[in-house]
C-alpha atoms as a PDB file:
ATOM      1  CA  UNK A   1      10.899   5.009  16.976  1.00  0.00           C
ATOM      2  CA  UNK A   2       9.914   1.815  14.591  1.00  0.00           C
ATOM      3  CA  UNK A   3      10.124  -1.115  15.788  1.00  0.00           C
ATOM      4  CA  UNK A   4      10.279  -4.745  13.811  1.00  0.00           C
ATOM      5  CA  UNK A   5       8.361  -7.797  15.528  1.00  0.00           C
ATOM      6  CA  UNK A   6       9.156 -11.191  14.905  1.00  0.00           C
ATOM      7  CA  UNK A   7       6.480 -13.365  13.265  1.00  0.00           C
ATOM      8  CA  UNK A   8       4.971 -16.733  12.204  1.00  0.00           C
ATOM      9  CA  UNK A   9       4.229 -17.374   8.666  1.00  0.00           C
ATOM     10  CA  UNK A  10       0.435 -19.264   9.153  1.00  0.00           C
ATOM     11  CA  UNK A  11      -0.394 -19.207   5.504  1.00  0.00           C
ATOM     12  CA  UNK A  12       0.688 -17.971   1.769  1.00  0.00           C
ATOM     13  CA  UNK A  13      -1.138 -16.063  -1.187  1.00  0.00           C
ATOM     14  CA  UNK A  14       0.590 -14.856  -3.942  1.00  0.00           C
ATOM     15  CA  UNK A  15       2.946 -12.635  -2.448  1.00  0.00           C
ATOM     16  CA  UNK A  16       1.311 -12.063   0.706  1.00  0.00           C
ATOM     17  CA  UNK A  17       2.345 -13.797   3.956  1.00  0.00           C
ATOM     18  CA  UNK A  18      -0.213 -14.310   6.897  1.00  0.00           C
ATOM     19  CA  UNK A  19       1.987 -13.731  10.084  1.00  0.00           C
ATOM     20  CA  UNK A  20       1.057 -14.287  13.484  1.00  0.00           C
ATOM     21  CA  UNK A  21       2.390 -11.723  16.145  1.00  0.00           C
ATOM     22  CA  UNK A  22       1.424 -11.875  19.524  1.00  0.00           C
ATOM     23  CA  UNK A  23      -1.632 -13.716  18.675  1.00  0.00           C
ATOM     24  CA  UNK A  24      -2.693 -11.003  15.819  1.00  0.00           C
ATOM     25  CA  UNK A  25      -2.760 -12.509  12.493  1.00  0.00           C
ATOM     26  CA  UNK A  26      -2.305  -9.699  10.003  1.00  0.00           C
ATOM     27  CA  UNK A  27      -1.618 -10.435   5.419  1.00  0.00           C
ATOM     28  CA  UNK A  28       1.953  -8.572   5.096  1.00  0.00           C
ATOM     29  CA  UNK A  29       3.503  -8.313   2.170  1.00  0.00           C
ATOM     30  CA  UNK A  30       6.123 -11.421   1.574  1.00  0.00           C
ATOM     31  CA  UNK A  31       7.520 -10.409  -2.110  1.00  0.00           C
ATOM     32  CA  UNK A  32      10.755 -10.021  -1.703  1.00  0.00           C
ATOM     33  CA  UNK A  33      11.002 -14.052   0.189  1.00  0.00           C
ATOM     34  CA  UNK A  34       9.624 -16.052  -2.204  1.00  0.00           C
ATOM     35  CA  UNK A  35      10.880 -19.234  -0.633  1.00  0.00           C
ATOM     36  CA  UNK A  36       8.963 -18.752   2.674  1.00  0.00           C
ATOM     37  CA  UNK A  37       6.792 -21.416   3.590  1.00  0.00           C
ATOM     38  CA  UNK A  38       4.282 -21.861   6.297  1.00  0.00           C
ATOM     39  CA  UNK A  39       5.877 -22.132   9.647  1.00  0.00           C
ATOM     40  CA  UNK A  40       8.407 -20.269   8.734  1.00  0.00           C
ATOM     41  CA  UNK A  41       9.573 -17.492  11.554  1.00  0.00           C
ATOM     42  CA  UNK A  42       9.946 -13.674   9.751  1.00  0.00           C
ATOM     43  CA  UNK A  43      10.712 -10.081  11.194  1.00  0.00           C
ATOM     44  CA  UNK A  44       7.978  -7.767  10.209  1.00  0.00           C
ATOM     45  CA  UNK A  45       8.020  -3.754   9.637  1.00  0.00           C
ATOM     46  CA  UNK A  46       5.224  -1.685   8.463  1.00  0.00           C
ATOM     47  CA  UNK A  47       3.133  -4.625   6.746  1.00  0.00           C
ATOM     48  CA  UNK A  48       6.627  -5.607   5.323  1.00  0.00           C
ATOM     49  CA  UNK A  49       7.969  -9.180   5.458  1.00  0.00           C
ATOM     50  CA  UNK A  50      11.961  -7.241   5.902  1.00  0.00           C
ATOM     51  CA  UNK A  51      13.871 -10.256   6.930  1.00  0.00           C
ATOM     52  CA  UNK A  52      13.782 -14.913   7.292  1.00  0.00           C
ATOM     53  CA  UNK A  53      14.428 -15.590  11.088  1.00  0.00           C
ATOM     54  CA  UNK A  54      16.030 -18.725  12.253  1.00  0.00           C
ATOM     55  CA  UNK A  55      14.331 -20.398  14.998  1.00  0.00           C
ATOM     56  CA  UNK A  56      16.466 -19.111  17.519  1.00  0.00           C
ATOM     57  CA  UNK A  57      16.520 -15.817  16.421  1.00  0.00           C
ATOM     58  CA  UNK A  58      13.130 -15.762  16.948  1.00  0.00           C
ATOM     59  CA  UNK A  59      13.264 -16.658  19.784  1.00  0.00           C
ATOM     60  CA  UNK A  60      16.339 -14.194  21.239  1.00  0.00           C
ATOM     61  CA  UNK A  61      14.330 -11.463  19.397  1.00  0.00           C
ATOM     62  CA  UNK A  62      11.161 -12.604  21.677  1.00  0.00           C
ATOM     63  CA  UNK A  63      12.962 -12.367  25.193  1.00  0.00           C
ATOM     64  CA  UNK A  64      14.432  -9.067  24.215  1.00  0.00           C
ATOM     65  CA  UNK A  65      10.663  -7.458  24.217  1.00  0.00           C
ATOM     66  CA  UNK A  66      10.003  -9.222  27.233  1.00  0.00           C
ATOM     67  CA  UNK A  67      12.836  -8.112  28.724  1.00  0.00           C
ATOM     68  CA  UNK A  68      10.773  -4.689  28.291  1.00  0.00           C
ATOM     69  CA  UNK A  69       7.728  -5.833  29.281  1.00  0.00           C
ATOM     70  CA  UNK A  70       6.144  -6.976  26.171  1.00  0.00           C
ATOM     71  CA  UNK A  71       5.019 -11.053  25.002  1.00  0.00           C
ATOM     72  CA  UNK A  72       5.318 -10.300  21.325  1.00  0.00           C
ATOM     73  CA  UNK A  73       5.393 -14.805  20.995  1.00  0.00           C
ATOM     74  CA  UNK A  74       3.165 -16.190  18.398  1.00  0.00           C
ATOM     75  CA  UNK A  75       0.768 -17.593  21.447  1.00  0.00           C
ATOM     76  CA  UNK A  76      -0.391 -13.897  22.189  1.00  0.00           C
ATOM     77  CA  UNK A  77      -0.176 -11.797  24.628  1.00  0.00           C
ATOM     78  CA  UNK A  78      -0.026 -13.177  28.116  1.00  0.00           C
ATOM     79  CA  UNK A  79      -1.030 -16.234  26.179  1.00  0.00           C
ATOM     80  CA  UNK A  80      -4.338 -14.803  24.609  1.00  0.00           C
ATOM     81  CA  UNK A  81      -5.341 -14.177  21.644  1.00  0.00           C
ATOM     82  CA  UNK A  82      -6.732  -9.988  21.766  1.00  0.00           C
ATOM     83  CA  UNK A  83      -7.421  -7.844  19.118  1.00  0.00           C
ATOM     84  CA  UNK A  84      -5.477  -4.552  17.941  1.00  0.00           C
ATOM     85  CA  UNK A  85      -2.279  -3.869  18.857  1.00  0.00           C
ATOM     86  CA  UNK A  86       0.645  -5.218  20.962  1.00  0.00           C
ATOM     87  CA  UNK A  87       0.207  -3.764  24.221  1.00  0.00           C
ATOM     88  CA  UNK A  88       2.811  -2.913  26.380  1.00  0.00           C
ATOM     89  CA  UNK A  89       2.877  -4.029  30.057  1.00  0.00           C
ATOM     90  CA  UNK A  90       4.746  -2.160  33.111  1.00  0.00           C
ATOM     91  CA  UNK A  91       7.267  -3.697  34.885  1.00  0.00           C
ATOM     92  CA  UNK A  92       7.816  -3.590  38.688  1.00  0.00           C
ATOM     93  CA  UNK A  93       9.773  -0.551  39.713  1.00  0.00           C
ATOM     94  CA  UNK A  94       9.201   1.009  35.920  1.00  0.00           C
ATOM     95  CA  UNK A  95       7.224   3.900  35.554  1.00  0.00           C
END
């Protein structure tokens, strides 16, 4: 299954986008959104920028994943900043 996070835009070079995930910031490749502009919320796929968010879509996109047990909010994590990957965390009664 592939799944695509929403992000933060931190930064801009070229055509590369730094984008803060859960607390990871990771250079993804911005291209195709020229117009992007730090602060800026994106959905990310594969190292892709692949969509502009609104605010609030950011933000639905975020309490969907945490509806499933995972903080994928710019703050990190549980509200920490860890390395590698977005972890996922089990709910009560979930196996």
């Amino acid at each position: 299954m592939c799944v695509s996070l929403p992000g933060r835009v931190m930064s801009l070079r070229g055509p590369m986008a730094l984008v803060n995930t859960a607390g990871i910031e990771r250079w993804c490749n911005a291209l195709a959104y020229p117009e992007l502009g730090p602060g800026d919320r994106v959905l990310l796929h594969a190292g892709l920028v692949v969509g502009v968010l609104t605010e609030q879509e950011a933000r639905e996109a975020e309490a969907a994943f945490a509806e499933i047990g995972l903080n994928v909010t710019p703050g990190g994590i549980d509200g920490k900043q860890v390395p590698g990957v977005v972890e996922a965390r089990a709910q009560p009664g979930v196996p």
